[in-house]
Protein backbone atom coordinates (compact mmCIF):
# COMPACT_ATOMS: atom_id res chain seq x y z
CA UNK A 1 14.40 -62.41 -84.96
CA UNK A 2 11.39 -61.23 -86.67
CA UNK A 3 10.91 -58.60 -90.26
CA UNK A 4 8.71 -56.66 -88.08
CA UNK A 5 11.74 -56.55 -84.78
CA UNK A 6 14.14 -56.13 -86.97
CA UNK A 7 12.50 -53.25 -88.83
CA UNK A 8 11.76 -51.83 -85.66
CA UNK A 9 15.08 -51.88 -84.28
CA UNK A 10 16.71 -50.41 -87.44
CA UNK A 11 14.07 -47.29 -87.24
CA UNK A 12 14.61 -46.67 -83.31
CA UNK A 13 18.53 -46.57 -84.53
CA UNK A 14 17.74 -44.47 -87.95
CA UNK A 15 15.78 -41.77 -85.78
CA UNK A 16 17.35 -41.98 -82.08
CA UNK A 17 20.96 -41.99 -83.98
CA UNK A 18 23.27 -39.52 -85.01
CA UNK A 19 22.03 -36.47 -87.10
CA UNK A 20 24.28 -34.84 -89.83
CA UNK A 21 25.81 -32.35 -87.42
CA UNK A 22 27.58 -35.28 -85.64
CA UNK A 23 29.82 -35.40 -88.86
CA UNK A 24 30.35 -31.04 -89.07
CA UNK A 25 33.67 -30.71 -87.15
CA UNK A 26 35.99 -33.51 -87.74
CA UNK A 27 39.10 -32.11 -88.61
CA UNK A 28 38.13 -29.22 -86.04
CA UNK A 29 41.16 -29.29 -83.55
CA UNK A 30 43.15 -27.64 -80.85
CA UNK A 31 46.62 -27.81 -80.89
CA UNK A 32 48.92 -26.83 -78.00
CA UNK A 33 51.57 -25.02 -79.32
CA UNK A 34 53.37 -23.73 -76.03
CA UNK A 35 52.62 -24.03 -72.48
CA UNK A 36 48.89 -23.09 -72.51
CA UNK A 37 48.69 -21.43 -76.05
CA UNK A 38 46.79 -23.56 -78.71
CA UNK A 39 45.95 -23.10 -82.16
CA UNK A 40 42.02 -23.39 -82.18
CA UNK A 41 40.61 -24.46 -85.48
CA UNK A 42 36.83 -24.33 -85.38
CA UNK A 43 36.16 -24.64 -89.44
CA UNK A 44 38.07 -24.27 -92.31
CA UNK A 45 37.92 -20.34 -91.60
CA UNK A 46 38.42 -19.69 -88.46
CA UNK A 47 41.89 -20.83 -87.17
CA UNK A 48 43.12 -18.76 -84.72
CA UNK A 49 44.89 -18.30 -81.39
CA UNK A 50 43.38 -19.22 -77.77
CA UNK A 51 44.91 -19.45 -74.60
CA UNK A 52 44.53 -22.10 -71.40
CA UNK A 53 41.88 -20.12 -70.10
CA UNK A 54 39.31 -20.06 -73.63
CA UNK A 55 40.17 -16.43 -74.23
CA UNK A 56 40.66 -15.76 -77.76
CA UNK A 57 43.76 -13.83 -78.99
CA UNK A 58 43.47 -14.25 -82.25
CA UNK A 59 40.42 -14.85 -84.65
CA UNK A 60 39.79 -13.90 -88.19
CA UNK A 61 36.79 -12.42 -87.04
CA UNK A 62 38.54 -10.01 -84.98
CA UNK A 63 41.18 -9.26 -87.23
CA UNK A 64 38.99 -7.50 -89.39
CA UNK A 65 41.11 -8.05 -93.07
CA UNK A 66 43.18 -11.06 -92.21
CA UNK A 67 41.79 -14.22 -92.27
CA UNK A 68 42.95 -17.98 -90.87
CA UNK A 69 46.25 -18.57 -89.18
CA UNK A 70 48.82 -20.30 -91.85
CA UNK A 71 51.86 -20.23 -89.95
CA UNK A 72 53.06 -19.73 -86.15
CA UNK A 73 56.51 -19.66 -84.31
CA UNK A 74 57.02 -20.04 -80.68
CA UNK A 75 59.56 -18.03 -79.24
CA UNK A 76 60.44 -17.34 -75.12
CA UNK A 77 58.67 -14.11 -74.94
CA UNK A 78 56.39 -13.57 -78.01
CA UNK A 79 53.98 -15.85 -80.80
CA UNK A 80 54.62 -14.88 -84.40
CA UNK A 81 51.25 -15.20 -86.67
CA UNK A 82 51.12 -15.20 -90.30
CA UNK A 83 47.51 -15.69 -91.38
CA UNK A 84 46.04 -14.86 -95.20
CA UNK A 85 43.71 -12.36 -95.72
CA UNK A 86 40.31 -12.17 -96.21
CA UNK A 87 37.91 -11.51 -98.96
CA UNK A 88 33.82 -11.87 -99.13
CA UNK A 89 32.65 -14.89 -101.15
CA UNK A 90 30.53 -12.46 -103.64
CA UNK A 91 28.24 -15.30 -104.88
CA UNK A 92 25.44 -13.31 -105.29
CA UNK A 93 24.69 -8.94 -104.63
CA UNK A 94 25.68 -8.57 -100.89
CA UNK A 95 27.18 -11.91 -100.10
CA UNK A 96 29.56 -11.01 -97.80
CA UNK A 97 30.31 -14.56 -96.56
CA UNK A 98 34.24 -14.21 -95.60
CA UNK A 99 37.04 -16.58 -97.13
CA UNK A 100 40.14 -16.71 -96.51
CA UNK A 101 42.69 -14.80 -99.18
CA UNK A 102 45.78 -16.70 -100.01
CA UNK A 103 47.36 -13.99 -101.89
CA UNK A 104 47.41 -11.48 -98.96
CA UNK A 105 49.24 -12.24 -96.15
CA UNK A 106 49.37 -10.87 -92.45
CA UNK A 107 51.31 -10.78 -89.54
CA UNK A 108 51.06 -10.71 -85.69
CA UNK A 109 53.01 -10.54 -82.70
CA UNK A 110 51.43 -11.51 -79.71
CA UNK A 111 53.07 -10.55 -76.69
CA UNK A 112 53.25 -13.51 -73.83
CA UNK A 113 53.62 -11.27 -70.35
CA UNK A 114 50.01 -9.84 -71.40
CA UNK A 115 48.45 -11.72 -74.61
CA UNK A 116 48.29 -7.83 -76.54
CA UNK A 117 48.26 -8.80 -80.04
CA UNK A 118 49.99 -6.37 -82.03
CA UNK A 119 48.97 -6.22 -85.97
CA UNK A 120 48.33 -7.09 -88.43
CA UNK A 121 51.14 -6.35 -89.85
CA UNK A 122 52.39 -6.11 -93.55
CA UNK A 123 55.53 -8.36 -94.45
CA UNK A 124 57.81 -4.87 -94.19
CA UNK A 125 56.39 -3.95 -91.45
CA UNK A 126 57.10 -7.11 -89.21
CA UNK A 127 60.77 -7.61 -90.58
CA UNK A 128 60.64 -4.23 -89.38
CA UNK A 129 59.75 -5.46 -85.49
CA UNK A 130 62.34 -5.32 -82.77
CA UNK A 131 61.04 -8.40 -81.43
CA UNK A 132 61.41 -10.35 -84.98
CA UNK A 133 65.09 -9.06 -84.65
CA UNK A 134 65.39 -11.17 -82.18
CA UNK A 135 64.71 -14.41 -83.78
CA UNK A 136 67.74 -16.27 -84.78
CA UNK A 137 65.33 -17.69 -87.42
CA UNK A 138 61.91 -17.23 -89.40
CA UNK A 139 61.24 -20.98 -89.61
CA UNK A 140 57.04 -21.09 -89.74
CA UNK A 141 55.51 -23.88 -88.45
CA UNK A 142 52.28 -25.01 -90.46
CA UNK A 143 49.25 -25.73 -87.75
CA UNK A 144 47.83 -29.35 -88.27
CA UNK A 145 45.35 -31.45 -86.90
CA UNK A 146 47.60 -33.24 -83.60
CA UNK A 147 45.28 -36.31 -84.08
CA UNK A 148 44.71 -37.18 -87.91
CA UNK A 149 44.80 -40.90 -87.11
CA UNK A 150 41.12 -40.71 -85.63
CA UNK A 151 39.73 -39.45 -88.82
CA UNK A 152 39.58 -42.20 -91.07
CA UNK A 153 37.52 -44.58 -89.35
CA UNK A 154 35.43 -42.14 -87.96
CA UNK A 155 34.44 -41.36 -91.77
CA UNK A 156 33.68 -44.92 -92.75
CA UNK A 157 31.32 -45.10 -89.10
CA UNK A 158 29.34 -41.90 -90.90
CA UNK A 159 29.79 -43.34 -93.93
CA UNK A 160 27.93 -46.12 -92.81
CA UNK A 161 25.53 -44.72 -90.73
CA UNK A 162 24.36 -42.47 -94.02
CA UNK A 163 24.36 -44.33 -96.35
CA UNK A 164 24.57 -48.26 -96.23
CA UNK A 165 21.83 -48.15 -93.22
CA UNK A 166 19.20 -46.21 -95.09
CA UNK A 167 19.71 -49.44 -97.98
CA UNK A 168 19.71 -52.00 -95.32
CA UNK A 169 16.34 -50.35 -93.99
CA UNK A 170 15.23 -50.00 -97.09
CA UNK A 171 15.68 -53.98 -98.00
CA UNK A 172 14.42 -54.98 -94.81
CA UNK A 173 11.17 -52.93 -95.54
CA UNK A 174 10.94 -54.66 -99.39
CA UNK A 175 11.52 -58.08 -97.50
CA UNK A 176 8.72 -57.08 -94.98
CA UNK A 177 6.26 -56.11 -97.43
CA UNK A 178 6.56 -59.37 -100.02
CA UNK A 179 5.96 -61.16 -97.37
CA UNK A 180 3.24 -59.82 -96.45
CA UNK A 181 1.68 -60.08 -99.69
CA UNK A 182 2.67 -63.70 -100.31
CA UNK A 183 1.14 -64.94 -96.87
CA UNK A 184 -2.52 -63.75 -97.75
CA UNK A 185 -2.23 -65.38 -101.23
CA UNK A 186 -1.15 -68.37 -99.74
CA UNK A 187 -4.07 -68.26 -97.22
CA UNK A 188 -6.06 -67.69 -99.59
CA UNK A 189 -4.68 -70.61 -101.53
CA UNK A 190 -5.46 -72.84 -98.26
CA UNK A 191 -8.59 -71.84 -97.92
CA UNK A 192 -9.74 -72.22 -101.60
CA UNK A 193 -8.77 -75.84 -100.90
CA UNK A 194 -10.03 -76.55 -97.61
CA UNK A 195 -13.83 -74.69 -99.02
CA UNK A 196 -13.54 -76.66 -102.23
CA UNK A 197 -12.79 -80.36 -100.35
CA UNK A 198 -15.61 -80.30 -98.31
């Protein structure tokens, strides 16, 4: 194969290929956590609760001063939430970018039969709950990505694709151009001696 195919088919994949976007989102996930309940996780944010259908239940968005979910348990009747809270990023006058708040925490109880979503809560407050009562333990689970195994190649494939492709192209275009300057000098070279052996 030719400097000038190869070049070619190196651009077509450096321009038709993947764009950084393809890399946002991979440790975005959705968890099942009971029968058609998930744990949605669409950023680093905004971990919250969905249902089979796509209806949200539970979003830091919506839940005004708490922020991502941290902790869930699963019980016949209700969903227990503990999320942080939230606080604006402040970076600059009016940044109101929100971030999640470690030191705060909130609670939820989300009610099966219907999906209400009662909260947040404060820790009193939902030791407080009749429906906590009922819990023969407060054992949190901690949502996590269900399929972590995918991740690490996928990284070395983007990996690749940004950074050891641009070199390769690069080389292949430093190869392409020497080349082309050594073949006219060496015409040139055969044509000196053809002109002066006649």
């Amino acid at each position: 194969m030719g400097y000038r195919t190869a070049l070619t088919i190196l651009f077509a994949i450096l321009i038709l290929g993947p764009d950084s976007t393809q890399a946002a989102g991979m440790s975005d996930y959705w968890l099942e956590i009971a029968p058609g309940y998930y744990i949605v996780r669409a950023n680093g944010f905004a971990i919250g609760l969905g249902d089979a259908d796509g209806s949200v239940i539970y979003s830091p968005d919506r839940g005004g001063q708490s922020g991502p979910v941290t902790g869930y348990i699963v019980a016949p009747h209700h969903i227990f939430l503990r999320t942080t809270g939230q606080k604006a990023r402040n970076h600059f006058p009016g940044d109101t970018f929100p971030l999640a708040d470690p030191s705060v925490e909130y609670f939820f109880v989300v009610d099966r039969s219907d999906n209400a979503l009662h909260g947040p809560l404060t820790l009193d407050e939902f030791n407080a709950d009749s429906n906590v009562a009922l819990l023969s333990s407060v054992d949190w689970k901690i949502p996590a990505n269900p399929h972590p195994g995918r991740m690490p190649w996928l990284f070395y494939v983007v990996i690749f694709l940004y950074l050891a492709l641009p070199i390769l192209l690069f080389i292949l275009i430093v190869l392409v151009i020497s080349k082309g300057i050594r073949m006219p000098i060496s015409k040139r070279a055969t044509n000196q001696e053809s002109g002066s052996g006649g």
